[in-house]
Protein backbone atom coordinates (compact mmCIF):
# COMPACT_ATOMS: atom_id res chain seq x y z
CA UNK A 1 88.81 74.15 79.63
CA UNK A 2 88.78 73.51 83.40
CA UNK A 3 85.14 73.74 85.06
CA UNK A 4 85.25 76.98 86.54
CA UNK A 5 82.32 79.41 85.95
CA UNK A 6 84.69 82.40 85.97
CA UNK A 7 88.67 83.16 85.65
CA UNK A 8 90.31 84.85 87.77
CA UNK A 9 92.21 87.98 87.87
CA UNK A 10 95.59 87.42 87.44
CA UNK A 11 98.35 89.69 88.74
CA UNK A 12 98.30 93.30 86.13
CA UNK A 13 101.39 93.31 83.61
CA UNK A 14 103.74 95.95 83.52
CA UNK A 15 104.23 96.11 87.54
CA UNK A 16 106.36 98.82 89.30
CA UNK A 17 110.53 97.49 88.90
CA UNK A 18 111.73 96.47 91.90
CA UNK A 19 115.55 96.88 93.42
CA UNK A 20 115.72 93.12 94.11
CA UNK A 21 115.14 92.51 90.48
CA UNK A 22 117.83 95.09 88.56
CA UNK A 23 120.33 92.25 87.91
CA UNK A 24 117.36 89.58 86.50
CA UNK A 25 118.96 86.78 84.59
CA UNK A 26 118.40 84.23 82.36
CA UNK A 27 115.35 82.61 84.31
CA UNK A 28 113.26 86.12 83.98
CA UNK A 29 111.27 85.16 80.79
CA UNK A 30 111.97 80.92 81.29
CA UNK A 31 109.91 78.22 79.96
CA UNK A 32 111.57 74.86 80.05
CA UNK A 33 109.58 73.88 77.33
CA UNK A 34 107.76 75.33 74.63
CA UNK A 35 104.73 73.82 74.93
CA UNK A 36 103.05 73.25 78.44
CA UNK A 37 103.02 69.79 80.42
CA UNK A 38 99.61 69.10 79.83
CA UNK A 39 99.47 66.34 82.62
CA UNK A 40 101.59 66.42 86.28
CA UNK A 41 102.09 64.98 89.41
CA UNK A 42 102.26 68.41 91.07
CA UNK A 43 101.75 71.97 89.61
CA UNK A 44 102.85 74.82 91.95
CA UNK A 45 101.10 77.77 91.06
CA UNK A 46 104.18 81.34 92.07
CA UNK A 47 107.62 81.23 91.41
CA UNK A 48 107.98 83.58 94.61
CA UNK A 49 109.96 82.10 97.54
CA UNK A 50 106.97 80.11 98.58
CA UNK A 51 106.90 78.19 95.93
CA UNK A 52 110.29 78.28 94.84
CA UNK A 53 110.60 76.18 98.64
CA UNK A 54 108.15 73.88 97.69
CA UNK A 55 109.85 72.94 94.44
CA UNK A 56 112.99 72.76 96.06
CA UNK A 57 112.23 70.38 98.80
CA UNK A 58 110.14 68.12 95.91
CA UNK A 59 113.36 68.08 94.15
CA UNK A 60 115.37 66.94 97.20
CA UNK A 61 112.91 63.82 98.54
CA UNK A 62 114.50 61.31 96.04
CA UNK A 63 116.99 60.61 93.10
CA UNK A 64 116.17 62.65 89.93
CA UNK A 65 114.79 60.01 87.94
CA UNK A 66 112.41 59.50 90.42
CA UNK A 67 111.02 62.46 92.17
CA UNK A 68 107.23 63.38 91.04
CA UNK A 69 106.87 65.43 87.82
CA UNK A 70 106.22 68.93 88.48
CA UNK A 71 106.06 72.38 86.79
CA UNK A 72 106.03 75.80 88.80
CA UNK A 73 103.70 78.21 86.96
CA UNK A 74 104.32 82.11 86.84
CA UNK A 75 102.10 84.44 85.65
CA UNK A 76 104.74 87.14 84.74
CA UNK A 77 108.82 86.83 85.21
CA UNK A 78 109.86 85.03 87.58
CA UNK A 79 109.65 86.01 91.52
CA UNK A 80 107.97 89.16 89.94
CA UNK A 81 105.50 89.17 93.20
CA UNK A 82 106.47 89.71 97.11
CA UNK A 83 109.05 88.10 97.11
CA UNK A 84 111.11 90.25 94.63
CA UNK A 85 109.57 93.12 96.39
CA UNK A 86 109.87 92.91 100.00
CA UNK A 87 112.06 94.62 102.06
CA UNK A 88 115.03 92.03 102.64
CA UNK A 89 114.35 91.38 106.27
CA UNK A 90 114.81 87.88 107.66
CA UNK A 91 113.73 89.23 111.22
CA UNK A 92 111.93 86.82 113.90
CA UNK A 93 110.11 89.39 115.75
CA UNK A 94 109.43 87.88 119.28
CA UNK A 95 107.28 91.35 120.68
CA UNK A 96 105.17 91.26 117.78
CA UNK A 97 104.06 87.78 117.63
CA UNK A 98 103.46 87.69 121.42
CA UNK A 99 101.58 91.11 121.15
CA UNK A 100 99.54 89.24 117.98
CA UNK A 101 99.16 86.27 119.40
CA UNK A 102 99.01 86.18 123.42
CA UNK A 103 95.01 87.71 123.86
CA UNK A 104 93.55 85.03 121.56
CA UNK A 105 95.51 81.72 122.34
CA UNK A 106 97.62 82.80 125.33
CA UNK A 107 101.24 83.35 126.23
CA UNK A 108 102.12 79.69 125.95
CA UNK A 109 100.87 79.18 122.30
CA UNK A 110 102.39 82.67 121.43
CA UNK A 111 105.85 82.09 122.82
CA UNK A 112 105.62 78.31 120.28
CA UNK A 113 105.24 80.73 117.47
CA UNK A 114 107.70 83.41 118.40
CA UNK A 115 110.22 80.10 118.95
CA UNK A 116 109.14 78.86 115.67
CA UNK A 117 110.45 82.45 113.28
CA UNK A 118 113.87 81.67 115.52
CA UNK A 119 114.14 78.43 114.26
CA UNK A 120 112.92 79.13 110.90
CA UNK A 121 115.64 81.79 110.48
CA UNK A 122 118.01 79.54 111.46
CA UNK A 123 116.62 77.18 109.30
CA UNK A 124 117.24 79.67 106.30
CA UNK A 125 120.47 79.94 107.18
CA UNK A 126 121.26 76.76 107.72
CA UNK A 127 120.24 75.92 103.81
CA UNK A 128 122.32 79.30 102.68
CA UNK A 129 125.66 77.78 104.13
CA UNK A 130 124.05 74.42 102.75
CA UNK A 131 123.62 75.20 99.18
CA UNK A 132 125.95 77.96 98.93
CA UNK A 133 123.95 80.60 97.96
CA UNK A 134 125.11 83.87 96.98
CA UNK A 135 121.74 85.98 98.85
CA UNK A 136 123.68 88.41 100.41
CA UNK A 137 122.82 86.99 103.79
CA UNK A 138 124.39 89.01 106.42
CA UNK A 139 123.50 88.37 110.34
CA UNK A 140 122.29 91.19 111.57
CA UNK A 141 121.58 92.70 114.95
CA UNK A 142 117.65 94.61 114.46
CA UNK A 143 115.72 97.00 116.80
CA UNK A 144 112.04 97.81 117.24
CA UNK A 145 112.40 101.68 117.29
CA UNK A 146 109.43 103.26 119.08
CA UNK A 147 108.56 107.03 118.60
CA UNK A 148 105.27 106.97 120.27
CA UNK A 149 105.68 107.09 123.83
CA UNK A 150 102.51 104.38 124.35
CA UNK A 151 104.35 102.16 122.11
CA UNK A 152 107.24 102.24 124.34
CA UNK A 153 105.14 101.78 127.22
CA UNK A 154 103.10 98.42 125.90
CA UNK A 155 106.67 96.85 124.83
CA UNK A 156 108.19 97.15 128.12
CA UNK A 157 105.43 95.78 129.42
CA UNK A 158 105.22 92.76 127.29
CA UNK A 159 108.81 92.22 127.94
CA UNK A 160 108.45 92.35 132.03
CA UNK A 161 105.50 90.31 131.44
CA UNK A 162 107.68 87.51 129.60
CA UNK A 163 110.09 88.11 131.99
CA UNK A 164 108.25 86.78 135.30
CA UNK A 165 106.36 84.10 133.38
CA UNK A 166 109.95 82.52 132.44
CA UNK A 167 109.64 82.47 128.51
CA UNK A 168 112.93 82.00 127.01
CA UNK A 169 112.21 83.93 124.18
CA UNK A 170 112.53 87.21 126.17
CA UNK A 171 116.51 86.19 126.90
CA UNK A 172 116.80 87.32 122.50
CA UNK A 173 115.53 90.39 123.75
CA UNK A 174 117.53 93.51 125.45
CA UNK A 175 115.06 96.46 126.29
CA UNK A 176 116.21 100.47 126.16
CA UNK A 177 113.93 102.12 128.11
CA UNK A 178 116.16 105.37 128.55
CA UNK A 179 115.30 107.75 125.67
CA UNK A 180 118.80 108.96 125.14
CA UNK A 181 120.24 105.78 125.31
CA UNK A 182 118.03 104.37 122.84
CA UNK A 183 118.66 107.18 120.32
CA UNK A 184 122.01 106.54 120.91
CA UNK A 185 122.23 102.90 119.49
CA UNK A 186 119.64 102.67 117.35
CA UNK A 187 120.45 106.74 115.44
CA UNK A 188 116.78 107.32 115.20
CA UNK A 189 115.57 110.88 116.16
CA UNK A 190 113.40 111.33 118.76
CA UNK A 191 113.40 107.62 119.82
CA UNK A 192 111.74 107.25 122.97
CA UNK A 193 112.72 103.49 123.39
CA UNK A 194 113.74 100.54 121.77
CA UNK A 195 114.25 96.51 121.63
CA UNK A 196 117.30 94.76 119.67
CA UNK A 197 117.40 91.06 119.01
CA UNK A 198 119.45 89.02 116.20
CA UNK A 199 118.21 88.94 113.27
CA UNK A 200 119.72 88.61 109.25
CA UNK A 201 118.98 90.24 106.02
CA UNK A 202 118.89 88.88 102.71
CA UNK A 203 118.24 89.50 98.97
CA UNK A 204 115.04 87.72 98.70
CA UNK A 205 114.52 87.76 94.74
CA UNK A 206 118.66 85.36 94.71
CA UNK A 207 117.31 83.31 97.43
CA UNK A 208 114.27 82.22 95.44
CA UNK A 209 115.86 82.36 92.01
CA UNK A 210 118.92 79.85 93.53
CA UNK A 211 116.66 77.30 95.04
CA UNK A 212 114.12 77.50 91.61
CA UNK A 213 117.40 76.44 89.50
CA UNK A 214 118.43 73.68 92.16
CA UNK A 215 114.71 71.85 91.93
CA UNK A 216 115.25 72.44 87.92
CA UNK A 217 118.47 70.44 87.95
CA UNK A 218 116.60 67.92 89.55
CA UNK A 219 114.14 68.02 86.57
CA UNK A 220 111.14 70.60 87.60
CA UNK A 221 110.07 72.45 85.27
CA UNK A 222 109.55 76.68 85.30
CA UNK A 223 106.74 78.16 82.56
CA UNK A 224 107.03 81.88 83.31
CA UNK A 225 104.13 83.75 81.73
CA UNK A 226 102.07 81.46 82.31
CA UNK A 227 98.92 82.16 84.75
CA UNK A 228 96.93 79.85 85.75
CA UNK A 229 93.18 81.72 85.29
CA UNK A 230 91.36 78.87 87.36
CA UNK A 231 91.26 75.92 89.00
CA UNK A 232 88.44 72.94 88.08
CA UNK A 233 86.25 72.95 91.56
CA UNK A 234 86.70 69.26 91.29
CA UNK A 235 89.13 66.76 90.21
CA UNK A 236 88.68 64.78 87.24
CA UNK A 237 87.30 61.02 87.35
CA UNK A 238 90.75 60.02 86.94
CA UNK A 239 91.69 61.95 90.56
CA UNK A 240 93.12 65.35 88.68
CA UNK A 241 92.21 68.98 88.97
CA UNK A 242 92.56 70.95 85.94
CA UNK A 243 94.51 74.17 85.83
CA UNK A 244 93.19 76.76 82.98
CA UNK A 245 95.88 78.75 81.47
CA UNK A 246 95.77 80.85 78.57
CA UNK A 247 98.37 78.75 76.71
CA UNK A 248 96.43 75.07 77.60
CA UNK A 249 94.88 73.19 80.15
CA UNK A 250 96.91 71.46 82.31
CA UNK A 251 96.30 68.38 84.77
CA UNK A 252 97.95 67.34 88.43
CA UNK A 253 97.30 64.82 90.89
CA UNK A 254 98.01 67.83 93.63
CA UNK A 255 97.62 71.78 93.05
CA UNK A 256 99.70 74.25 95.40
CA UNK A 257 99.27 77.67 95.67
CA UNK A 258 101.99 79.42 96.23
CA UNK A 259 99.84 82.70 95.97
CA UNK A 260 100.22 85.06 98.92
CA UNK A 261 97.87 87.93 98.63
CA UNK A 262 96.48 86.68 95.26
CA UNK A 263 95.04 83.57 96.63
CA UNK A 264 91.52 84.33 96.52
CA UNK A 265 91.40 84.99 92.71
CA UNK A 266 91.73 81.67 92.50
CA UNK A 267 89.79 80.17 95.64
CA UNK A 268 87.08 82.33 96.30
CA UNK A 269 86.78 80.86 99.76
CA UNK A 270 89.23 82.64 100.64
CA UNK A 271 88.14 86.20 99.69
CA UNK A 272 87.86 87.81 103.30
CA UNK A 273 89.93 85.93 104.87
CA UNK A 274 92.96 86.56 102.70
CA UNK A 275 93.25 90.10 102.16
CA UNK A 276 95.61 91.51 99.22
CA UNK A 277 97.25 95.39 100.66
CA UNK A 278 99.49 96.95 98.71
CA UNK A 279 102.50 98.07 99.96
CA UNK A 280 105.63 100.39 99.20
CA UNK A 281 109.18 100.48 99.01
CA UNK A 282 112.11 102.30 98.06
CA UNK A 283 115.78 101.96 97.72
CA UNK A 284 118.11 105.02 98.96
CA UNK A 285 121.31 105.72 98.37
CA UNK A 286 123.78 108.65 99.23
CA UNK A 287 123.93 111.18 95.96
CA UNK A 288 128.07 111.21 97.25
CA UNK A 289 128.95 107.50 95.87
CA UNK A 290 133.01 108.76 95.94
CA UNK A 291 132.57 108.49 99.73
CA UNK A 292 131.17 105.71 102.43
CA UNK A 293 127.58 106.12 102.74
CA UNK A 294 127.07 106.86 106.87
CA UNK A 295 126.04 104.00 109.17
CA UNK A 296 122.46 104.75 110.63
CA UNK A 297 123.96 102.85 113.96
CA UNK A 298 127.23 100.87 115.08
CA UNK A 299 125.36 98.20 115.96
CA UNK A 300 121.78 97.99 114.25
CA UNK A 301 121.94 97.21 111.02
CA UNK A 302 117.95 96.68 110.24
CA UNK A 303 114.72 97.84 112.23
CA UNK A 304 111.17 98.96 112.35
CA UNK A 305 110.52 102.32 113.04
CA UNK A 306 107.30 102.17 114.81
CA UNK A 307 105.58 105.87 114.76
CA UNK A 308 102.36 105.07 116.04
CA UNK A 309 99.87 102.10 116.22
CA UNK A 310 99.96 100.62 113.33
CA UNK A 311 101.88 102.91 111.65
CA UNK A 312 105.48 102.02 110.95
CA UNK A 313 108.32 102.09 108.21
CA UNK A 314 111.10 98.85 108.11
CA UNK A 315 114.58 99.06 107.29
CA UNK A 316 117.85 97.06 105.89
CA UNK A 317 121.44 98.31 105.67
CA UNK A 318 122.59 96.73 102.48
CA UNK A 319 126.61 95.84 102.29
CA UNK A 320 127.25 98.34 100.30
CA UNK A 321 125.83 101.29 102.68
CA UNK A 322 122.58 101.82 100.41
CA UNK A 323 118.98 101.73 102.49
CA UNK A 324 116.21 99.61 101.62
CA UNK A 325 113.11 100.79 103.24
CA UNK A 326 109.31 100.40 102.91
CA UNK A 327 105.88 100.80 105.16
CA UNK A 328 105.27 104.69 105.03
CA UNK A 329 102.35 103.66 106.54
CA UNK A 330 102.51 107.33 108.53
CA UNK A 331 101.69 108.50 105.34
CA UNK A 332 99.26 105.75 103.42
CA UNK A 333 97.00 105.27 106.16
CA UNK A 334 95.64 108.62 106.39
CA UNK A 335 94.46 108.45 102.49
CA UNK A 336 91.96 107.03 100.83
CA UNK A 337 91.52 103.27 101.76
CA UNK A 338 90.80 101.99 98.29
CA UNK A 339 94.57 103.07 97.48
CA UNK A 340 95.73 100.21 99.48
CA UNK A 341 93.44 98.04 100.52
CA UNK A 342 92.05 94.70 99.07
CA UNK A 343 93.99 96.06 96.41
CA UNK A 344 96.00 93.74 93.53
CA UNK A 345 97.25 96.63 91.21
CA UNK A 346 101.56 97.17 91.48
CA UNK A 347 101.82 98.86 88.41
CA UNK A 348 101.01 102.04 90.81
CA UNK A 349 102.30 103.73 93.52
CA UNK A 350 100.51 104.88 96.12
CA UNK A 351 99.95 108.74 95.59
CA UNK A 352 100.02 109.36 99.15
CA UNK A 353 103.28 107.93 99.28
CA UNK A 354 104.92 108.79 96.27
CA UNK A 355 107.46 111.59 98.08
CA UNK A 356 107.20 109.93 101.60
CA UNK A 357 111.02 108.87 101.31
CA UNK A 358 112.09 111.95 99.61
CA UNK A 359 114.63 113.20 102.99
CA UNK A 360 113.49 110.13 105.07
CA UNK A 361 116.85 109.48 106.01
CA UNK A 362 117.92 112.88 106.63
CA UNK A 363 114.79 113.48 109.05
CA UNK A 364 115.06 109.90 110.68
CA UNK A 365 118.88 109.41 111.29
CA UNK A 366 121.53 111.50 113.08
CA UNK A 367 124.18 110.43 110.93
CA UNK A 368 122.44 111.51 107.62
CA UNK A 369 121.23 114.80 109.04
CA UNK A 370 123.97 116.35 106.48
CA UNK A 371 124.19 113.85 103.66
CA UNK A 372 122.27 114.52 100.10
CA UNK A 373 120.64 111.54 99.03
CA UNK A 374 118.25 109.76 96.29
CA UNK A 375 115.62 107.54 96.16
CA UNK A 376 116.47 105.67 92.60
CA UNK A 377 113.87 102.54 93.27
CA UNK A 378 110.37 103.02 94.23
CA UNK A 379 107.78 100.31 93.91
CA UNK A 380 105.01 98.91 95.40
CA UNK A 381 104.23 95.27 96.40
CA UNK A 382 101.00 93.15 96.75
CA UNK A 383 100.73 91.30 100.12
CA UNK A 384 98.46 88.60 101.61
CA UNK A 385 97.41 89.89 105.09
């Protein structure tokens, strides 16, 4: 066994079924081989699209025959974490990051990582068109919908602010300040203002799964079921850690976690500064499938419907007219804490949010205001904040 005085908690079977994950396929319940690897160049610990990354760009620095042996461990199916639960956005959000990022290390650093999510999304879809894969990708243009009139306030602000200093990020960026006219393109009720700027959306769980069976042509291996309990604290005398499973000890010359919010099971370092929340999300769709579900907007496609500080629900317009949504934070944050917070349990819902999207379209959107619909997914999610 690996050198570890305890073993972790590993993510809780049986979790909440995602929309993303309704088709599965053939890599749900994988193991390329029956018995584990017991020794590895690399081990990458998530199947989620972290890791799924990592494996694929292993797979693509040489030849097959000669790229260094590695196996991606899983604790449950495969992509059965964020990534197969998130809500779909691919969304470089220039406001937010400057807002996050400006007080702390100033406008210049902030506008570097606002330009960085631009370039990683075009980055993503760059290696969609690449590979060919079939993600529903779909370019997108997105909208920061604010309700709360202070909200509305701070973003123009921000946005004049980026404006004199000459930050090219702002020229993504197109500002409705006029209440009516931001109702009017966005569909949101009672919008007060708003900000578009390009985005995409995507389905998250095919974008992981695709790249996963590209790095396994290239010989990387998948063990699904397969959690890795801990991690020696120290590597071997031979240079490798140990990974503890409950099917075998493995070996690897280099460990990465892949872990999001689960991280500090496994590295307690990084309990406090790693933070698992659980969130929710829900899939809607009009109960009237005969007819074309209504548009929420000509033009927006995807948004985040900000209600209040830090209270805010985002959105994607799958092709085929159905709603993915997720956040009722309006809702979660006014009950109990412990429901949500520093939480790794997605086999639950979160009471306080168990009927939140029962309407939501018909109370958020003009164009629903008349059309029946259901909420036939509704899961939660565990994320690494």
């Amino acid at each position: 066994m690996a050198s570890c005085t305890t073993v972790g908690v590993t993510p809780v079977a049986g979790p909440t079924f995602s929309y993303w994950r309704k088709d599965g396929g053939h890599l749900e319940n994988f193991r390329s081989t029956s018995d584990l690897p017991r020794v590895q160049d690399i081990v990458i610990i998530g199947s989620g699209l972290t890791g799924a990354a990592c494996a694929y760009y292993i797979s693509q620095t040489a030849g097959s025959s000669s790229i260094p042996t590695t196996t991606v461990l899983e604790a449950r199916e495969v992509c059965s974490g964020a990534t197969g639960r998130n809500g779909g956005h691919l969304r470089p959000e220039a406001l937010a990051s400057f807002s996050k990022f400006s007080e702390t290390l100033g406008l210049d650093s902030a506008n570097e990582i606002a330009l960085f999510e631009v370039a990683n999304a075009e980055a993503v879809k760059e290696l969609v068109q690449t590979e060919g894969i079939d993600c529903d990708y779909t370019q997108v243009e997105s909208a920061n919908v604010y309700l709360d009139g202070s909200l509305a306030s701070a973003a123009k602000s921000q946005i004049g602010e980026l404006a004199r200093s000459g930050y090219d990020i702002v020229g993504k960026i197109q500002f409705h300040e006029n209440p009516h006219e931001a109702e009017d393109v966005t569909g949101v009720l009672g919008a007060k203002a708003a900000a578009t700027f390009p985005a995409a959306s995507i389905w998250p769980y095919k974008l992981a799964v695709h790249l996963l069976k590209i790095a396994m042509s290239k010989g990387v291996q998948l063990q699904t079921h397969t959690p890795a309990q801990c991690i020696s604290s120290t590597p071997n005398d031979n240079g490798y850690w140990v990974i503890s499973t409950p099917r075998g000890d493995m070996m690897a010359k280099t460990v990465i976690f892949a872990t999001n919010g689960y991280t500090p099971n496994l590295l307690p370092e990084y309990a406090g500064t790693i933070i698992p929340v659980r969130g929710i999300c829900s899939h809607i769709q009009a109960v009237n499938t005969s007819n074309p579900a209504p548009v929420i907007s000509e033009t927006i496609k995807t948004m985040g419907i900000k209600h209040s500080p830090g209270c805010q629900d985002y959105l994607i317009t799958r092709p085929d007219g159905s709603i993915v949504v997720g956040g009722a934070w309006k809702a979660v944050r006014p009950g109990p804490r412990d429901d949500w917070y520093n939480v790794i349990d997605d086999s639950q819902l979160i009471p306080a949010a168990v009927n939140y999207y029962d309407g939501f379209m018909q109370r958020t959107f003009a164009t629903w205001e008349n059309e029946p619909s259901e909420v036939d997914y509704l899961w939660t999610g565990i994320m690494g904040v």
